[in-house]
Every structure is written in structure tokens, then in C-alpha cells.
N, C-alpha and C. Protein backbone atom coordinates (compact mmCIF):
# COMPACT_ATOMS: atom_id res chain seq x y z
N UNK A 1 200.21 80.04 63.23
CA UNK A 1 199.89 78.70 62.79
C UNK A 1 199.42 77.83 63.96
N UNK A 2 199.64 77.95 64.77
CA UNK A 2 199.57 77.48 66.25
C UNK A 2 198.10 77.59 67.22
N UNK A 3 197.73 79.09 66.48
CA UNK A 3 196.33 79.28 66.90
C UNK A 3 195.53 78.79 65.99
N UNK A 4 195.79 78.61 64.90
CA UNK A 4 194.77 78.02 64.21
C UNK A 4 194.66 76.58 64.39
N UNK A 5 196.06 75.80 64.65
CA UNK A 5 195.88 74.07 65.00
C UNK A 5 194.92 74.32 66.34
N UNK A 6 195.34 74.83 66.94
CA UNK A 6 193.98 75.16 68.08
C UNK A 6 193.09 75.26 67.85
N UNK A 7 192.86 76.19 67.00
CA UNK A 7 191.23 76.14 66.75
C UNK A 7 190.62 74.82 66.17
N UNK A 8 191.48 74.41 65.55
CA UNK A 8 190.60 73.04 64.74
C UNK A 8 190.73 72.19 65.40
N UNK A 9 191.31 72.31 66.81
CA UNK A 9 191.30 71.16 67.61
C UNK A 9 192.38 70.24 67.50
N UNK A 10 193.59 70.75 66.81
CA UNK A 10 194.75 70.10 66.23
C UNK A 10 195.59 70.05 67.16
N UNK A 11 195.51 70.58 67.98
CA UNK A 11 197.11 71.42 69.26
C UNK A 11 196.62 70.58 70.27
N UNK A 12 197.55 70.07 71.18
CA UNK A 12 196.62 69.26 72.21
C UNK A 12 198.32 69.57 73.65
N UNK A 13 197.95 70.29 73.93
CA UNK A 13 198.82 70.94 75.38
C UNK A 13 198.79 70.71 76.60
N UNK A 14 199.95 70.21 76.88
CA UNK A 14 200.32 70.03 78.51
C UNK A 14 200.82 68.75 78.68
N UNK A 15 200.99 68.34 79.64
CA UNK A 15 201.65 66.97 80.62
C UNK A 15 201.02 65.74 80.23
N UNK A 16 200.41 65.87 80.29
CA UNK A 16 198.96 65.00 80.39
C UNK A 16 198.49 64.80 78.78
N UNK A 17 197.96 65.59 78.68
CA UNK A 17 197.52 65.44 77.49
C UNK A 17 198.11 65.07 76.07
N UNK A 18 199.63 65.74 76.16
CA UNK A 18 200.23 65.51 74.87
C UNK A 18 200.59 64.02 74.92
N UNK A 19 201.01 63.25 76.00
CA UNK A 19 201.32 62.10 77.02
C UNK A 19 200.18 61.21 75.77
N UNK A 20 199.19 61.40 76.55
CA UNK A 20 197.75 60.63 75.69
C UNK A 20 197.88 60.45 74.04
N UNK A 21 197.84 61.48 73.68
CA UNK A 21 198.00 61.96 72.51
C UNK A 21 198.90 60.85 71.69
N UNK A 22 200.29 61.20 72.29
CA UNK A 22 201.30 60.47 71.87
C UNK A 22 201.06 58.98 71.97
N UNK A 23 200.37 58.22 73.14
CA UNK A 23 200.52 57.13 73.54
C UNK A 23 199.50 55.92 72.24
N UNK A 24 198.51 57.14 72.25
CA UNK A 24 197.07 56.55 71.59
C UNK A 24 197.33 56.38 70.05
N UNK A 25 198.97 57.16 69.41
CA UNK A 25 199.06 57.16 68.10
C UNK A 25 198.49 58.41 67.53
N UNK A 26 197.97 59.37 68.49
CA UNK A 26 196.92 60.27 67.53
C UNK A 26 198.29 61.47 67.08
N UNK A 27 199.42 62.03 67.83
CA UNK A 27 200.21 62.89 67.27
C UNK A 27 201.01 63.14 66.07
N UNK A 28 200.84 63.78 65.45
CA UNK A 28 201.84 63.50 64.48
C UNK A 28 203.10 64.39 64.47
N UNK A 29 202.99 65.17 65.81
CA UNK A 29 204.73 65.99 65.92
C UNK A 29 204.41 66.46 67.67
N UNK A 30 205.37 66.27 68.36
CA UNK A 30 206.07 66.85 69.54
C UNK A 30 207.00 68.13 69.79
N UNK A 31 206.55 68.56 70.49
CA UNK A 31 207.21 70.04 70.90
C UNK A 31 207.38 70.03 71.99
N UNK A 32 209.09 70.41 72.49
CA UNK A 32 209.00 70.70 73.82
C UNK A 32 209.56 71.95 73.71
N UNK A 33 209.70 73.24 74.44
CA UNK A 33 209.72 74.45 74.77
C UNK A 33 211.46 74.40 75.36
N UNK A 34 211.97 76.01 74.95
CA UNK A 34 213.17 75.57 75.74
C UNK A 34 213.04 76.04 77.12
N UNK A 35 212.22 76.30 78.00
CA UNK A 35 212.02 76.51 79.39
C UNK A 35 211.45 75.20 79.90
N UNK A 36 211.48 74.50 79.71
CA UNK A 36 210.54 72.76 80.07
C UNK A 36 211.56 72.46 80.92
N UNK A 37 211.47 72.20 81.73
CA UNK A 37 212.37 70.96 83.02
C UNK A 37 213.52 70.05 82.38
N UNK A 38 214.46 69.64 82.79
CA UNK A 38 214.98 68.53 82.22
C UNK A 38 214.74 67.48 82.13
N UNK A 39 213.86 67.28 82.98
CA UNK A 39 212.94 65.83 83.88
C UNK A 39 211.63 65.40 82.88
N UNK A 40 211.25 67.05 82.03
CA UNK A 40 210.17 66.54 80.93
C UNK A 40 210.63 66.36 79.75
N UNK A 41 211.61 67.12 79.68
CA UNK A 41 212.33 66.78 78.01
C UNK A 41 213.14 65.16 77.89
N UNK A 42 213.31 64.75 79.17
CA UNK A 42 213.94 63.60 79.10
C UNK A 42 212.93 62.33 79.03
N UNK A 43 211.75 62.47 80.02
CA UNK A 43 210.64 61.92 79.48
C UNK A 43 210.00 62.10 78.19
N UNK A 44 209.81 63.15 77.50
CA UNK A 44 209.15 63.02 75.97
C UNK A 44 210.33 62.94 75.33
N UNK A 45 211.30 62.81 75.78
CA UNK A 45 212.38 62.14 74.39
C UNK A 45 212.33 60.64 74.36
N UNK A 46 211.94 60.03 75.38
CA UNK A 46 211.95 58.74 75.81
C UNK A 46 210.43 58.04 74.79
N UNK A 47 209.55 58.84 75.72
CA UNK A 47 208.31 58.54 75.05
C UNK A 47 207.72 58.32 73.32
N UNK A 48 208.60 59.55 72.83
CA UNK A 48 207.74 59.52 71.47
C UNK A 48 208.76 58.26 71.03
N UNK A 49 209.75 57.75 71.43
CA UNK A 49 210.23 56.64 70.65
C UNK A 49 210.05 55.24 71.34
N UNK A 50 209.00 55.21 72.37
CA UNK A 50 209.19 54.00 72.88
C UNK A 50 207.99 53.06 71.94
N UNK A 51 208.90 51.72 72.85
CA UNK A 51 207.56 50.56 71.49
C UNK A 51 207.50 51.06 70.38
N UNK A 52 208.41 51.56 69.49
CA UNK A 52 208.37 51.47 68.11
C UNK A 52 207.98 52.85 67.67
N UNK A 53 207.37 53.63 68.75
CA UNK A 53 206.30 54.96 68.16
C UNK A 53 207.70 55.52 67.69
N UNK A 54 206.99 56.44 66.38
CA UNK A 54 208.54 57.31 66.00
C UNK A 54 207.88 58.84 65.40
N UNK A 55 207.21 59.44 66.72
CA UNK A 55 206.60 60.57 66.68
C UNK A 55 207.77 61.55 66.43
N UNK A 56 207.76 62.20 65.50
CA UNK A 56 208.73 63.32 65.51
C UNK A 56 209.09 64.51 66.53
N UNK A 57 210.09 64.84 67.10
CA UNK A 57 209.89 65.36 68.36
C UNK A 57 211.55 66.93 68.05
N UNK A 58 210.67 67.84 68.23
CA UNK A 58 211.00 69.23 67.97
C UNK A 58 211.46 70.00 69.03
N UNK A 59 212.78 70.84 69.42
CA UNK A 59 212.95 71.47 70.61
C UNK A 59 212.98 72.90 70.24
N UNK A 60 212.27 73.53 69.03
CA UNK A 60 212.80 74.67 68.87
C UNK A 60 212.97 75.94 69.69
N UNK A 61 213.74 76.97 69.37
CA UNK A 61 214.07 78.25 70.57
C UNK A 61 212.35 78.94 70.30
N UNK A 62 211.47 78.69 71.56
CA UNK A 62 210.22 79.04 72.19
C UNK A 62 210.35 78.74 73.71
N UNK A 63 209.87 79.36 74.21
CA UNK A 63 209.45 79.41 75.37
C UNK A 63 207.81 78.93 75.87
N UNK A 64 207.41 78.63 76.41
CA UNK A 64 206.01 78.40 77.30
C UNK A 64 205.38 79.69 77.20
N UNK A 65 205.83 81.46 77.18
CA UNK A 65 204.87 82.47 77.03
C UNK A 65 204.41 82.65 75.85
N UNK A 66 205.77 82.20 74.64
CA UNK A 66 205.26 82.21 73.22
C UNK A 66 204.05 81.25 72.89
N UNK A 67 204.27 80.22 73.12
CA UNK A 67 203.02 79.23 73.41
C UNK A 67 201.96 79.90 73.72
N UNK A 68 201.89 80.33 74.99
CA UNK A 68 200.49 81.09 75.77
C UNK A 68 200.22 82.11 74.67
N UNK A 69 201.13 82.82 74.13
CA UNK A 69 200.53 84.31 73.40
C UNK A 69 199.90 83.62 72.26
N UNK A 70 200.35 82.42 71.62
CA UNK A 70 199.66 81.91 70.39
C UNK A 70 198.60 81.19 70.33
N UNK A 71 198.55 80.75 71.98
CA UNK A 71 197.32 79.94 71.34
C UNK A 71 196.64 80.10 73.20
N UNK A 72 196.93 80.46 73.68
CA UNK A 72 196.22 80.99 75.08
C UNK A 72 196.12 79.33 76.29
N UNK A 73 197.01 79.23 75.59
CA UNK A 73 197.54 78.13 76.41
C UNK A 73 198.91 78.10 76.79
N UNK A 74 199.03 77.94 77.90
CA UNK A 74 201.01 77.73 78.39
C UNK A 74 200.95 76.20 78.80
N UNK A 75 202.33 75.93 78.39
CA UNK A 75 202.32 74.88 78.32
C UNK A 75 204.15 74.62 77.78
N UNK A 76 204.22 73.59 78.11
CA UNK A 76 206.15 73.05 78.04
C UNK A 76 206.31 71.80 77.25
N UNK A 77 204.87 71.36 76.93
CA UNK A 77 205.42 70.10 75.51
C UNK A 77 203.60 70.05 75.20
N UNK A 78 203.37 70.28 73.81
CA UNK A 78 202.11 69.72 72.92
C UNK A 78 202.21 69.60 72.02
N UNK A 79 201.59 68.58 71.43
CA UNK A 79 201.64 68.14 69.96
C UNK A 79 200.67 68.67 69.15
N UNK A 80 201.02 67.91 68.14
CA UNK A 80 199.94 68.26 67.31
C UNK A 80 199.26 67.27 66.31
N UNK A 81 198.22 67.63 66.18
CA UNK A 81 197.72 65.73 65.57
C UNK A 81 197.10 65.80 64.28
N UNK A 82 197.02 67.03 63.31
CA UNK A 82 196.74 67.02 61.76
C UNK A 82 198.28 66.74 61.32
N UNK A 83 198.48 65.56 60.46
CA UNK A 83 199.71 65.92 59.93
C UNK A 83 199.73 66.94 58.79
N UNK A 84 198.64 67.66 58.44
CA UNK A 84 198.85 68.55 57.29
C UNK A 84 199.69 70.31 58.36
N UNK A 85 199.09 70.15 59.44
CA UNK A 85 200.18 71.37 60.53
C UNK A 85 201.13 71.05 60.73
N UNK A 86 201.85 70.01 61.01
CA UNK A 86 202.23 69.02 61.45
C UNK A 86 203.75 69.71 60.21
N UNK A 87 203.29 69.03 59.46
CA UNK A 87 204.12 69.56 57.95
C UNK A 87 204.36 71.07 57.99
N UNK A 88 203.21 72.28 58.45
CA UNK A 88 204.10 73.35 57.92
C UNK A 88 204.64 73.78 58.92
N UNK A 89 204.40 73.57 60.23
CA UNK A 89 204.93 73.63 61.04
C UNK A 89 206.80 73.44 61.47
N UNK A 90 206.81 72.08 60.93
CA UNK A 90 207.74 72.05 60.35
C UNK A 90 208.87 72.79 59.17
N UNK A 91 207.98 73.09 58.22
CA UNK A 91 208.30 74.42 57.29
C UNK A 91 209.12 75.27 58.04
N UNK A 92 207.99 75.79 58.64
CA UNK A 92 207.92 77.54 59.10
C UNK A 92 209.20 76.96 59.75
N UNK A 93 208.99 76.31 60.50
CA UNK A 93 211.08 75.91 62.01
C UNK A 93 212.41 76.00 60.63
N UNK A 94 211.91 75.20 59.35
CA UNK A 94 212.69 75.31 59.06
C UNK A 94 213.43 76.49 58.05
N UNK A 95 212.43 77.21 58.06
CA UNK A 95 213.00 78.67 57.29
C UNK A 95 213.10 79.84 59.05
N UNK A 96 213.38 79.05 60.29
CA UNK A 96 212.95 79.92 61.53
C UNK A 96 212.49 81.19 61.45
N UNK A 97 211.25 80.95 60.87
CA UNK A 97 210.09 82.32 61.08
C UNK A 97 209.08 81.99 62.16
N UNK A 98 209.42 82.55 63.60
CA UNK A 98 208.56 81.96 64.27
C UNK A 98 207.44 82.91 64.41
N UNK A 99 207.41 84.33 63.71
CA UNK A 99 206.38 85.42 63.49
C UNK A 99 204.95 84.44 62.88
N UNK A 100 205.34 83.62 62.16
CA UNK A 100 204.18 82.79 61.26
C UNK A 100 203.53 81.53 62.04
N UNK A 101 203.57 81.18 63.01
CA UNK A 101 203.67 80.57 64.34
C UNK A 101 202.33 80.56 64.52
């Protein structure tokens, strides 16, 4: 599921970028990885709720290589900005099938 928000340009990965993403209103869900720093998970926990934003923000058991294998990007927090992925994404965490990913 992950490579395909990629492909449509939905997945938006890394430091920087998810940062933007989030700031500009365009995300509609946050992911941080459980290998991410403590220093970044404490910043995007901060972030998606500051000034009112109330970006939904996800820590599920992934790593940064699962990331890379799905969508050829590594990376320790990206969002995602269709809320229609956004939604099954959500799904899929919540029946934890991360094969469908």
C-alpha cells in the first residue's frame, strides 16, 4: 500500500519533507518508524499537534528497512497526504497485516 501512495505521489519521506508536509496542512497521517531517534519522535509528536494541527500520528512496529523495501525510500517519519491511503492504511495497522503495506 505504501508503494503505491508513492507512486501517486501520496508518501512524502524524510526530515524535511514530512516537516513541510505537515506544516502546510497537506498530511493527512504521520508515521514514525520504531528505529527513529528519540529526538525525532519527540519532535513529530510535538509537531503534528502544534497550533491546533491535529494530524494523526502512528508509531507502528516498522522499521526504516521496511519502509525502504516498500517504497525505495528509507526514511524514520513520512506522511501521507491522500486521505483515501490515509484511511486504509490505517485499516491494514488495524487488522496488523503489515504484508499489505
Amino acid at each position: 500500500m505504501l508503494g503505491l501512495a508513492r507512486r501517486a505521489g501520496s508518501f512524502v519521506g524524510g526530515h524535511d519533507a514530512a516537516f513541510e508536509s505537515i506544516a502546510k496542512g497537506k498530511a493527512a497521517l504521520c508515521f514514525l518508524t520504531t528505529d527513529a531517534s528519540e529526538r525525532l519522535k519527540k519532535e513529530f509528536r510535538e509537531t503534528v499537534q502544534y497550533e491546533g494541527r491535529a494530524v494523526p500520528l502512528l508509531e507502528p512496529d516498522i522499521t526504516m528497512r521496511e519502509i525502504e523495501r516498500a517504497t525505495g525510500q528509507r526514511c524514520a517519519v513520512f506522511t501521507v497526504t491522500d486521505a483515501g491511503f490515509a484511511s486504509k492504511l490505517t485499516e491494514l495497522l488495524s487488522k496488523e497485516d503489515k504484508e499489505e503495506w
